[in-house]
Protein backbone atom coordinates (compact mmCIF):
# COMPACT_ATOMS: atom_id res chain seq x y z
CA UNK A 1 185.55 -42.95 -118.26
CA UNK A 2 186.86 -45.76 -116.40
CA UNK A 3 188.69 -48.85 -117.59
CA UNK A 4 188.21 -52.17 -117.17
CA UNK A 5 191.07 -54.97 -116.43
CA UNK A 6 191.36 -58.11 -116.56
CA UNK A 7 193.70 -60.47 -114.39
CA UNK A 8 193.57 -64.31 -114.81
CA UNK A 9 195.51 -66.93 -114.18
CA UNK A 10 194.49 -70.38 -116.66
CA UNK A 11 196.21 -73.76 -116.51
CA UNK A 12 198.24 -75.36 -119.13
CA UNK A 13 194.42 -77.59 -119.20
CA UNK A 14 192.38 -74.31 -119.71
CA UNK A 15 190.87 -74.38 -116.15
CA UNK A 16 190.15 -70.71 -114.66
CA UNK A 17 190.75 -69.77 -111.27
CA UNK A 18 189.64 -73.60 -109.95
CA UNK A 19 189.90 -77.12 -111.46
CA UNK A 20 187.41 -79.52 -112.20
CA UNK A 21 186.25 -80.19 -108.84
CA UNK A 22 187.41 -76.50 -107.99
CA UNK A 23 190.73 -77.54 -106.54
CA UNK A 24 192.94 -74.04 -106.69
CA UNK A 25 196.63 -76.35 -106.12
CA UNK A 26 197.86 -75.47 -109.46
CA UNK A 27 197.85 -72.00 -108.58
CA UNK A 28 201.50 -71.19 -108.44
CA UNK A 29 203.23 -67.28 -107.91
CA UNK A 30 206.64 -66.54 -109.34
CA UNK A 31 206.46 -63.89 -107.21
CA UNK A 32 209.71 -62.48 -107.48
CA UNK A 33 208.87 -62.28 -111.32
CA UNK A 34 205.15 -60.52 -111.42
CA UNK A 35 205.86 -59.07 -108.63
CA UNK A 36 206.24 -55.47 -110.16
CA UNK A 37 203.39 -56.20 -112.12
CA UNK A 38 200.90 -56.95 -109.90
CA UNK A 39 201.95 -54.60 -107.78
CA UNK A 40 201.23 -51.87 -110.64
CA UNK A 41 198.07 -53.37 -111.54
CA UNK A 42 197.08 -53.28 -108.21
CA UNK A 43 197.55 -49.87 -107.56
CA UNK A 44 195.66 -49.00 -110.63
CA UNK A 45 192.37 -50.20 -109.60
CA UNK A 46 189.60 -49.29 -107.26
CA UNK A 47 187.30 -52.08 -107.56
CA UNK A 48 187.68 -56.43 -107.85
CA UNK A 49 184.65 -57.85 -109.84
CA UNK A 50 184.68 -61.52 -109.18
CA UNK A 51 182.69 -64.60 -109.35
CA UNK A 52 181.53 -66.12 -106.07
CA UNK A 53 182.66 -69.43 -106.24
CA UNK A 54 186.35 -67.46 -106.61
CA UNK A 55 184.98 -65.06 -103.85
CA UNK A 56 184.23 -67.87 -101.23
CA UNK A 57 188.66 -68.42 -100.92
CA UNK A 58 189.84 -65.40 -102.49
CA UNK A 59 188.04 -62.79 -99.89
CA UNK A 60 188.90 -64.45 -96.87
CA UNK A 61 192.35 -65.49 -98.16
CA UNK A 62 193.78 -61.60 -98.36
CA UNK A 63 191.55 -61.04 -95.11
CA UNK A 64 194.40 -62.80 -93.36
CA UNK A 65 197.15 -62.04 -95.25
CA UNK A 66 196.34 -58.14 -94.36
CA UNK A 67 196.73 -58.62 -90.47
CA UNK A 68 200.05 -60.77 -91.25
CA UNK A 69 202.85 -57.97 -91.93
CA UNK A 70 205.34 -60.74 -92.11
CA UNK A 71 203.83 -62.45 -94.93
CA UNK A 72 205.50 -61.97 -98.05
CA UNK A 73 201.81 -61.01 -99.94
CA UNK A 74 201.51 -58.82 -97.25
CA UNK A 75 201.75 -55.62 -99.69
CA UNK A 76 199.44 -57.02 -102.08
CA UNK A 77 197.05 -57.49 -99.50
CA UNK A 78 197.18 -53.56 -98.16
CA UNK A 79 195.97 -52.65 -101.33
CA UNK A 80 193.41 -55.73 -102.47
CA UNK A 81 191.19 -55.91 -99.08
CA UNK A 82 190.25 -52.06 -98.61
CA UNK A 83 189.34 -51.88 -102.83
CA UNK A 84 185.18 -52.29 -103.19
CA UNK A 85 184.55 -56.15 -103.92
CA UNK A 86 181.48 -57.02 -106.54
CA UNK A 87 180.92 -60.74 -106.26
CA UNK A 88 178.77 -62.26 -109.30
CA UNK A 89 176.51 -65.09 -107.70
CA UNK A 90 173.04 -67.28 -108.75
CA UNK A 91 173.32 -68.48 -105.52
CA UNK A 92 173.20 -65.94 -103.12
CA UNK A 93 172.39 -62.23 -102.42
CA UNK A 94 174.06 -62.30 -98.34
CA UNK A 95 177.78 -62.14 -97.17
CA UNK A 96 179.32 -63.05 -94.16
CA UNK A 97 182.46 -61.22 -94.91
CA UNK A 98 183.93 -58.52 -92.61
CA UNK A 99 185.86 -56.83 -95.65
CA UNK A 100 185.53 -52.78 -96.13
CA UNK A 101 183.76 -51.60 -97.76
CA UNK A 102 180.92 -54.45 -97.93
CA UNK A 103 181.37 -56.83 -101.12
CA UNK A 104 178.22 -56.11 -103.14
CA UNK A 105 176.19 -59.68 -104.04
CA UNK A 106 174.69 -59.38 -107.72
């Protein structure tokens, strides 16, 4: 059986992922702090589920970190772009994204 896990990040305000008019500024990494963490939690998963509206930054976002080995989320990114994406959308059922394998649109 697998697990499921879940990774958030909330603002002091209670705002998930965006703010109220989905501004993602307060989004801050102590990286040097989760870094360990994230790395682990990364490396135990196979598969992001996430919410389009999340989707429509976070995709393309680790798309360009991955072809920038000099970034320092560059390791994060080797293992976040090649896992299976499943975007949760009202909206839409297409994707423009070049991600491998294919994000699936539910």
């Amino acid at each position: 059986m697998r697990k499921l896990k879940l990774q958030m990040q909330i603002s002091l305000d209670g705002f998930v992922a965006a703010g109220p008019n989905d501004e993602q500024h307060w989004v801050t990494w102590a990286w040097e702090e989760i870094r360990k963490e994230v790395l682990e939690l990364a490396d135990s998963c196979d598969t992001i589920l996430i919410g389009r509206k999340l989707a429509v930054d976070y995709i393309p976002y680790w798309e360009g970190v991955y072809t920038r080995p000099d970034d320092p989320m560059y390791e994060v990114a080797q293992r976040i772009v090649p896992m299976q994406k499943v975007v949760f959308s009202k909206t839409t059922d297409q994707s423009s994204w070049r991600t491998l394998p294919w994000p699936t649109i539910w």
